[in-house]
C-alpha atoms as a PDB file:
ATOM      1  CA  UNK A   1      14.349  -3.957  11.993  1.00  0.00           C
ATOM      2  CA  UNK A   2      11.370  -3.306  10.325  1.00  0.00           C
ATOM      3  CA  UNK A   3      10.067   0.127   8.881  1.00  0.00           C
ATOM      4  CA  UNK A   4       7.496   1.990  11.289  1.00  0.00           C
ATOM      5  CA  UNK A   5       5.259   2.470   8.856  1.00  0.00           C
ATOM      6  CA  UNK A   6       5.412  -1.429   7.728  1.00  0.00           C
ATOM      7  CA  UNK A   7       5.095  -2.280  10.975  1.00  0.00           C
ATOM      8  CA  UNK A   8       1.894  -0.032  11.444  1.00  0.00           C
ATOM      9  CA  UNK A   9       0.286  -1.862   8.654  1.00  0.00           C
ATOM     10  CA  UNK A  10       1.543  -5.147   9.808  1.00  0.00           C
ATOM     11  CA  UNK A  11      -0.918  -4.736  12.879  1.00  0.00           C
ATOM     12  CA  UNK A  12      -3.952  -3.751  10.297  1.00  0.00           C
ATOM     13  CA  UNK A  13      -3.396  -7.308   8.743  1.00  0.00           C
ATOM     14  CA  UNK A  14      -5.198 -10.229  11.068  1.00  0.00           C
ATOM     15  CA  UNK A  15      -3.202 -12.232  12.610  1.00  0.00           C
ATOM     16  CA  UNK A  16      -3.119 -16.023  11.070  1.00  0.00           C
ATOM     17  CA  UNK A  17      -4.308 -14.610   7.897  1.00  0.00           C
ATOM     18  CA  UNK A  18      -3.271 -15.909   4.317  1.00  0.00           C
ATOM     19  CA  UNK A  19      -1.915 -12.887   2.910  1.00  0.00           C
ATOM     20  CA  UNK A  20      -0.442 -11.666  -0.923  1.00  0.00           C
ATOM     21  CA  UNK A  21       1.657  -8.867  -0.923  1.00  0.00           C
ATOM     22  CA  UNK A  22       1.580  -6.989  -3.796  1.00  0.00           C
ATOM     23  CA  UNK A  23       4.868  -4.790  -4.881  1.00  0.00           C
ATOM     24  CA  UNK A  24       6.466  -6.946  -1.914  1.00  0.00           C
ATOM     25  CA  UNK A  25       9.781  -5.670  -2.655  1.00  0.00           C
ATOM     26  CA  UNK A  26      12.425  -7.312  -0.894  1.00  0.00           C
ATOM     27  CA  UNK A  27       9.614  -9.406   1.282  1.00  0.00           C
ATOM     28  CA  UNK A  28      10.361  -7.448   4.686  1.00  0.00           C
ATOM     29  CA  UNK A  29       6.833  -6.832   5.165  1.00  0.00           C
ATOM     30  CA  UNK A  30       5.776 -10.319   4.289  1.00  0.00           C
ATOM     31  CA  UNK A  31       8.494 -11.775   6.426  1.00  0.00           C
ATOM     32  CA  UNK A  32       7.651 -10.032   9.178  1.00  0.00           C
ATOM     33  CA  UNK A  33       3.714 -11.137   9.057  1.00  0.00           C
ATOM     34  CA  UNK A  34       4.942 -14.621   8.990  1.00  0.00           C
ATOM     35  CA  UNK A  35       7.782 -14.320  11.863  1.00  0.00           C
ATOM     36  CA  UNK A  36       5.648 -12.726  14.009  1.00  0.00           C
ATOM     37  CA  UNK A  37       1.436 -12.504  13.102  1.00  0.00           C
ATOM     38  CA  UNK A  38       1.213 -15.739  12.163  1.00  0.00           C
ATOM     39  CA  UNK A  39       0.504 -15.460   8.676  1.00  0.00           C
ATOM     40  CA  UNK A  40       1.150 -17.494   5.661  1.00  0.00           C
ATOM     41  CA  UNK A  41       1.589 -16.057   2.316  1.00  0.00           C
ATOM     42  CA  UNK A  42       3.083 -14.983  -1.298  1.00  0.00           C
ATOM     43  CA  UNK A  43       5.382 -12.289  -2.327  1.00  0.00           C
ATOM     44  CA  UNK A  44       4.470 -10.872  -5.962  1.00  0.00           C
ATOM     45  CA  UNK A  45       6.635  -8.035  -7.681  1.00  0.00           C
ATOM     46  CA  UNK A  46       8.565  -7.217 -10.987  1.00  0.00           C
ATOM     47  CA  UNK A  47      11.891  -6.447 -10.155  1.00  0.00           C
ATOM     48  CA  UNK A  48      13.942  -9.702 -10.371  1.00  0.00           C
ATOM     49  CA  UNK A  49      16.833  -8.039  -7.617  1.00  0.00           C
ATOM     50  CA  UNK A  50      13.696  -7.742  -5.394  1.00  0.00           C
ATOM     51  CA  UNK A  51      12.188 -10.876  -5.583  1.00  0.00           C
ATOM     52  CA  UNK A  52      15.966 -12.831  -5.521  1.00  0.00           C
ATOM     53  CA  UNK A  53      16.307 -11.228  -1.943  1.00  0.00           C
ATOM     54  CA  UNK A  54      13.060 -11.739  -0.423  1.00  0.00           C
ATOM     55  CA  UNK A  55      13.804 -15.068  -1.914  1.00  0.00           C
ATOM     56  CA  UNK A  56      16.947 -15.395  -0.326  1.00  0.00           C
ATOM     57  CA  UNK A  57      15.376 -14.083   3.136  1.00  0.00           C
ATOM     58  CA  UNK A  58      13.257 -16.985   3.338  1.00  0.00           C
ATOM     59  CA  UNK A  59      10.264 -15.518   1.279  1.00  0.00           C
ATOM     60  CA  UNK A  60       7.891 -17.482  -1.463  1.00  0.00           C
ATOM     61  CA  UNK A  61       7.419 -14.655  -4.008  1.00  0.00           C
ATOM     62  CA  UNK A  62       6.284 -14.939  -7.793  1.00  0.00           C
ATOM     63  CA  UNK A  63       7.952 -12.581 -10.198  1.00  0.00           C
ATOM     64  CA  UNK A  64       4.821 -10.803 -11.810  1.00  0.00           C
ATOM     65  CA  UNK A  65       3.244  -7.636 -13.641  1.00  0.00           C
ATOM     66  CA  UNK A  66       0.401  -6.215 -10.978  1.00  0.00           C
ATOM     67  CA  UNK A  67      -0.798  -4.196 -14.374  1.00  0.00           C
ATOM     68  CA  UNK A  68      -0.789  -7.274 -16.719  1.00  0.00           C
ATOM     69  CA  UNK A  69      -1.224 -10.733 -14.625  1.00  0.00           C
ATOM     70  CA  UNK A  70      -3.236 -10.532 -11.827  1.00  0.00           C
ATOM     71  CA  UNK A  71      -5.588 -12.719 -13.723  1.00  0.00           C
ATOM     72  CA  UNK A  72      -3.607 -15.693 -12.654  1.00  0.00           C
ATOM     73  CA  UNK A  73      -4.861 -15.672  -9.047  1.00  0.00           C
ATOM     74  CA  UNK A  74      -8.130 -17.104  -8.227  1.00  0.00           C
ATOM     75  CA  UNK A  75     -11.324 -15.409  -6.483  1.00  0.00           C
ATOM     76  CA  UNK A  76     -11.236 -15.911  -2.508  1.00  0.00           C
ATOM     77  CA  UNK A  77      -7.600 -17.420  -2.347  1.00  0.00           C
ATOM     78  CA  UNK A  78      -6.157 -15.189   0.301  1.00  0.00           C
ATOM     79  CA  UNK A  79      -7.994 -13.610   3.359  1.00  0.00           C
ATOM     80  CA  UNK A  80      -5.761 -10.345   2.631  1.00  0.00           C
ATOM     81  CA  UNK A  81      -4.158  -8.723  -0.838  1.00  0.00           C
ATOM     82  CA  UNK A  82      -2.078  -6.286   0.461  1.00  0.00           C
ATOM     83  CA  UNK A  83      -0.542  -3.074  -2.013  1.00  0.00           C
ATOM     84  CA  UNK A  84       2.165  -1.119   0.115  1.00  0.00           C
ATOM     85  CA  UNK A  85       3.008   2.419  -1.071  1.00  0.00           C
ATOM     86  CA  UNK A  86       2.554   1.070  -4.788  1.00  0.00           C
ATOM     87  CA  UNK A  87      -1.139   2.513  -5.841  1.00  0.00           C
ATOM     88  CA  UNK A  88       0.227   5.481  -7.486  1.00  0.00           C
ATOM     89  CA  UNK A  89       2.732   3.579  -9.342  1.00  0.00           C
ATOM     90  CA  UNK A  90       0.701   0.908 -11.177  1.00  0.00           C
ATOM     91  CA  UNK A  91      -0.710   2.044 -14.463  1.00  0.00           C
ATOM     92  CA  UNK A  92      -4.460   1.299 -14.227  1.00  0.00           C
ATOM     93  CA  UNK A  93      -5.297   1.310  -9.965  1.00  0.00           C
ATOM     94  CA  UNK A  94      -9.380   0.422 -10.322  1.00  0.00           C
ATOM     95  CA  UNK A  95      -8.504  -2.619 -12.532  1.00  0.00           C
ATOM     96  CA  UNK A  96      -5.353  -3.213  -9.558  1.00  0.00           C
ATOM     97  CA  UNK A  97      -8.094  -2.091  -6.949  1.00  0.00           C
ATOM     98  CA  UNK A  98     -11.122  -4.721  -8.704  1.00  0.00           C
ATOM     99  CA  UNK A  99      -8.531  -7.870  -8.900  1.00  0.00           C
ATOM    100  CA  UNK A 100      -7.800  -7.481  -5.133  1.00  0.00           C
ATOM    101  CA  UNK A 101     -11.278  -7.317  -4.144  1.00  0.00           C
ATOM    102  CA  UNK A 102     -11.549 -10.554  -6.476  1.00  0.00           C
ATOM    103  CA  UNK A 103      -8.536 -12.190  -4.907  1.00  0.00           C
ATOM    104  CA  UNK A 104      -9.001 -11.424  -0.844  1.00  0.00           C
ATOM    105  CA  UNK A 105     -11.604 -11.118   1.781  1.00  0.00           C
ATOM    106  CA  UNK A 106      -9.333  -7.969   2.754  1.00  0.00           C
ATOM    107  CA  UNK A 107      -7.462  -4.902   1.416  1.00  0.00           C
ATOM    108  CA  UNK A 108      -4.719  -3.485   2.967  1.00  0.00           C
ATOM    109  CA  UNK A 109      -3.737   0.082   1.401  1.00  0.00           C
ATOM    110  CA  UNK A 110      -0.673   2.402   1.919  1.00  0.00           C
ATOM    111  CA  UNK A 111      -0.279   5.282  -0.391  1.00  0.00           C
ATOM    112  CA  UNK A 112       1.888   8.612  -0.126  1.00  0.00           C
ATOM    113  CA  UNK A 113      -0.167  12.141   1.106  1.00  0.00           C
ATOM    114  CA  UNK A 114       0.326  14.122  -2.213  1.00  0.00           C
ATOM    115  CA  UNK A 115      -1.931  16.865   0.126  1.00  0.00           C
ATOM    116  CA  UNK A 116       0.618  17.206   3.255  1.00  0.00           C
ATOM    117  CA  UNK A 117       0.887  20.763   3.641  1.00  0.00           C
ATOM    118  CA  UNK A 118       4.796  20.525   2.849  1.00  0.00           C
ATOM    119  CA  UNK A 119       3.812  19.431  -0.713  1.00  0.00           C
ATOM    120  CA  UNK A 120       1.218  22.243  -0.747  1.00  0.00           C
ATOM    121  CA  UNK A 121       3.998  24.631   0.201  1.00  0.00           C
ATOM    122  CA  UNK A 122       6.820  23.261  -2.124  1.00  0.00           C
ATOM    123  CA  UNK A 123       3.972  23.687  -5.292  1.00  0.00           C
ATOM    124  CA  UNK A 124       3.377  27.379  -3.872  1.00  0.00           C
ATOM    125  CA  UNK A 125       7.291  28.191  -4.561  1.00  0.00           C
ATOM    126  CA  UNK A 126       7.488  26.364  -7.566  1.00  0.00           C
ATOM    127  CA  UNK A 127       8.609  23.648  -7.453  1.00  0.00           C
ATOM    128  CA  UNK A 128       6.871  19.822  -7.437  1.00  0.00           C
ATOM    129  CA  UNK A 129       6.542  18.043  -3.748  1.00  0.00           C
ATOM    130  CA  UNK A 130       9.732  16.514  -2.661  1.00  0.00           C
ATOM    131  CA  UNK A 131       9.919  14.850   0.805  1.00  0.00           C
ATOM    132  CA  UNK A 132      10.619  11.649   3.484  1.00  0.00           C
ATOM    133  CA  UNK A 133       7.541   9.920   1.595  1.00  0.00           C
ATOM    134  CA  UNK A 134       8.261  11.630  -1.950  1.00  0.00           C
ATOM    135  CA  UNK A 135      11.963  11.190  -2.470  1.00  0.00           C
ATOM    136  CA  UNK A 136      11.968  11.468  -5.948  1.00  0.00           C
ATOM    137  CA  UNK A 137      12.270  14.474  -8.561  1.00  0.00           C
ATOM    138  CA  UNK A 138       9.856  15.043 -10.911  1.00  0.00           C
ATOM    139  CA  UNK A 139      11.793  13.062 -13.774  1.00  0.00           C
ATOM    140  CA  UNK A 140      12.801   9.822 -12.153  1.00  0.00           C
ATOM    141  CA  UNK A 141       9.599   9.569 -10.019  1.00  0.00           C
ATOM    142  CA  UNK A 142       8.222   6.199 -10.399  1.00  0.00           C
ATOM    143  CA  UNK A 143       4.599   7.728  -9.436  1.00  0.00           C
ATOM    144  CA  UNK A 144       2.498   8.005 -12.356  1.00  0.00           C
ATOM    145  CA  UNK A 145      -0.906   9.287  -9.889  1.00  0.00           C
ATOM    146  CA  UNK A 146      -0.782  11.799  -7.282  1.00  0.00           C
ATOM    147  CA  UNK A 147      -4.037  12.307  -4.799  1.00  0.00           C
ATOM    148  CA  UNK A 148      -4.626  13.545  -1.481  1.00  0.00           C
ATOM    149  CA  UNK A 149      -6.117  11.892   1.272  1.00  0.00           C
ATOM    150  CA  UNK A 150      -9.567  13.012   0.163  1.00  0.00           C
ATOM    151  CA  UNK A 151      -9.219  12.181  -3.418  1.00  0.00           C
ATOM    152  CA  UNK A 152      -7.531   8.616  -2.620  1.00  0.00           C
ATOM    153  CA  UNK A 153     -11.220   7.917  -0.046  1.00  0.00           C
ATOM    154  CA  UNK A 154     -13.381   9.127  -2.941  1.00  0.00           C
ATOM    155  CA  UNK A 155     -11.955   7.098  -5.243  1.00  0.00           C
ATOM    156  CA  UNK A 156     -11.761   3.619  -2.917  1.00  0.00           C
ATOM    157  CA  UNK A 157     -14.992   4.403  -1.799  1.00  0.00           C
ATOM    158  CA  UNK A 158     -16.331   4.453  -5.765  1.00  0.00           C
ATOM    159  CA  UNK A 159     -15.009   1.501  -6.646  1.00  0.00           C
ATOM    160  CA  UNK A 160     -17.069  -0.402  -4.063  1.00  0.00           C
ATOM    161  CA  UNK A 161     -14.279  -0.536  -1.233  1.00  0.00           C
ATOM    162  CA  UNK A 162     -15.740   0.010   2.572  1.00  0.00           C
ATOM    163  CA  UNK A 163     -12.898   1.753   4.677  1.00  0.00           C
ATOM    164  CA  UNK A 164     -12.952  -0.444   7.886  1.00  0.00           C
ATOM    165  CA  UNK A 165      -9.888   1.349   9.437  1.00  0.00           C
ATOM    166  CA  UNK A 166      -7.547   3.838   8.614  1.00  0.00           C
ATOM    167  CA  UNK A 167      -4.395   4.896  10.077  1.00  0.00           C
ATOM    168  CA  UNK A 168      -2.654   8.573   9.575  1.00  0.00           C
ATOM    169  CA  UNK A 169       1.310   8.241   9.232  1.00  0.00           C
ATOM    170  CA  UNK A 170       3.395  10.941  10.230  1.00  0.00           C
ATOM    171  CA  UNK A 171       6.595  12.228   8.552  1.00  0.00           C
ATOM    172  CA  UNK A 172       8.562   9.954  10.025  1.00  0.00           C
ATOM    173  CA  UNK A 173       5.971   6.829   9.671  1.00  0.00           C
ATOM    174  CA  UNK A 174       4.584   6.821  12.990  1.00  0.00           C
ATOM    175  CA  UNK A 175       0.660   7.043  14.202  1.00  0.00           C
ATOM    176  CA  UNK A 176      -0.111  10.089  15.708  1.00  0.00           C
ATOM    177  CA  UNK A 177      -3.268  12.200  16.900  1.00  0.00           C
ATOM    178  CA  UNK A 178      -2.156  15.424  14.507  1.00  0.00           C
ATOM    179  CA  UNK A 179      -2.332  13.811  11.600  1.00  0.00           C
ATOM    180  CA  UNK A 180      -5.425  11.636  12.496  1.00  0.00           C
ATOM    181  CA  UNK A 181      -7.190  14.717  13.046  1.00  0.00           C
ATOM    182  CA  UNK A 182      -5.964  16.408  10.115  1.00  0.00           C
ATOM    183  CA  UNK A 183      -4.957  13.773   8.142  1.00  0.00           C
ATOM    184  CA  UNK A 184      -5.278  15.610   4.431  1.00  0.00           C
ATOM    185  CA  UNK A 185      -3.239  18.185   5.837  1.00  0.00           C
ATOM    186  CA  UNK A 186      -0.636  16.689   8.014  1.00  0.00           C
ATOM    187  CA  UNK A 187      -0.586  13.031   7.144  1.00  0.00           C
ATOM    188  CA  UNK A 188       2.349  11.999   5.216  1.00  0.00           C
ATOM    189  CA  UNK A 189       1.035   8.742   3.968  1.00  0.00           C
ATOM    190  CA  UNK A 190      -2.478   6.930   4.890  1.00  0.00           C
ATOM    191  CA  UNK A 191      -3.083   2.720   5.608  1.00  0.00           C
ATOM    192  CA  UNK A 192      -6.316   1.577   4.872  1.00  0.00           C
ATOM    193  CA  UNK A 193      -8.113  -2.078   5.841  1.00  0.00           C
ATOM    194  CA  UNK A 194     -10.815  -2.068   2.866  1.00  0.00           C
ATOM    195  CA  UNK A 195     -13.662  -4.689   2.098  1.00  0.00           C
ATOM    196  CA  UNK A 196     -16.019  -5.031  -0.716  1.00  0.00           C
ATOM    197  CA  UNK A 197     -18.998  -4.099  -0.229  1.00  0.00           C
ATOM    198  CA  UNK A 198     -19.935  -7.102  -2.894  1.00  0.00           C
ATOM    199  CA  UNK A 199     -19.131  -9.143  -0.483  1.00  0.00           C
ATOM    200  CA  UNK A 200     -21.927  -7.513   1.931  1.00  0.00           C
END
């Protein structure tokens, strides 16, 4: 059973489209593009537990540094690059952002709301944001960059990304009309289908 927020994003990707996952993890997302959109594509991530399961579940992925070896991919070779909840952990995200725009036709990006009023709330008392979509404490948290929904669009939209769709995630993962109304606010993570507008 997939995640309802994976499964959210898996309906932003195309179906039939050649896709790299980025930070892939244990390939579930990947998987479940190929099982059931149609797609074709390549797992890429760091940890070697992660990549020996997706492996194991049927799932081509490379063992790679997003921060360090993207170079090895060529321009145009998938229609989508997608980067699932894994923005705010790479070190350098326009250099990330500019080698996906290099690689696909497509973006798809997921990042945590750093803004949802919880956070806001949890800051007021004290204390750094903790949550469904932050589960970490402020020592062991693997996020290095922390932005709301307004600072994440301002900064896609200067590296020359167009925000064709976007989808507001719940709490619990799911789409709703609250937080696509208020989506700095009540959103607790954002999907985004992005293009380049070099490619305009």
């Amino acid at each position: 059973m997939i995640r309802p927020d994976l499964d959210l994003l898996a309906h932003v990707v195309p179906e039939g489209s050649r896709v790299l996952d980025l930070g892939c993890g244990n390939g579930q997302l990947l998987r479940h593009l190929i099982v059931h959109h149609g797609c074709r594509g390549t797992g890429v991530d760091i940890d070697n537990d992660a990549v020996l399961e997706a492996i194991s579940a049927g799932v081509e992925v490379i063992e790679l540094d997003l921060d360090t070896q993207l170079g090895q991919f060529a321009d145009d070779s998938y229609d989508v690059v997608v980067l699932s909840r894994t923005l705010q952990v790479v070190l350098d995200p326009e250099a990330v952002l500019g080698h996906m725009a290099r690689i696909g036709k497509h973006l798809v990006v997921s990042m945590p709301n750093f803004g949802l009023w919880k956070h806001r709330l949890r800051l007021l008392s004290g204390h750094m944001p903790r949550g469904r979509d932050l589960p970490y404490d402020w020592y062991n948290s693997p996020n290095l960059h922390h932005a709301t929904v307004v600072d994440l669009e301002d900064f896609l939209t200067s590296q020359g990304l167009v925000i064709e769709e976007r989808v507001a995630l719940s709490e619990g993962g799911a789409a709703g009309r609250l937080p696509k109304a208020w989506p700095n606010l009540l959103a607790g993570a954002m999907i985004y289908r992005l293009s380049s507008k070099a490619r305009g």
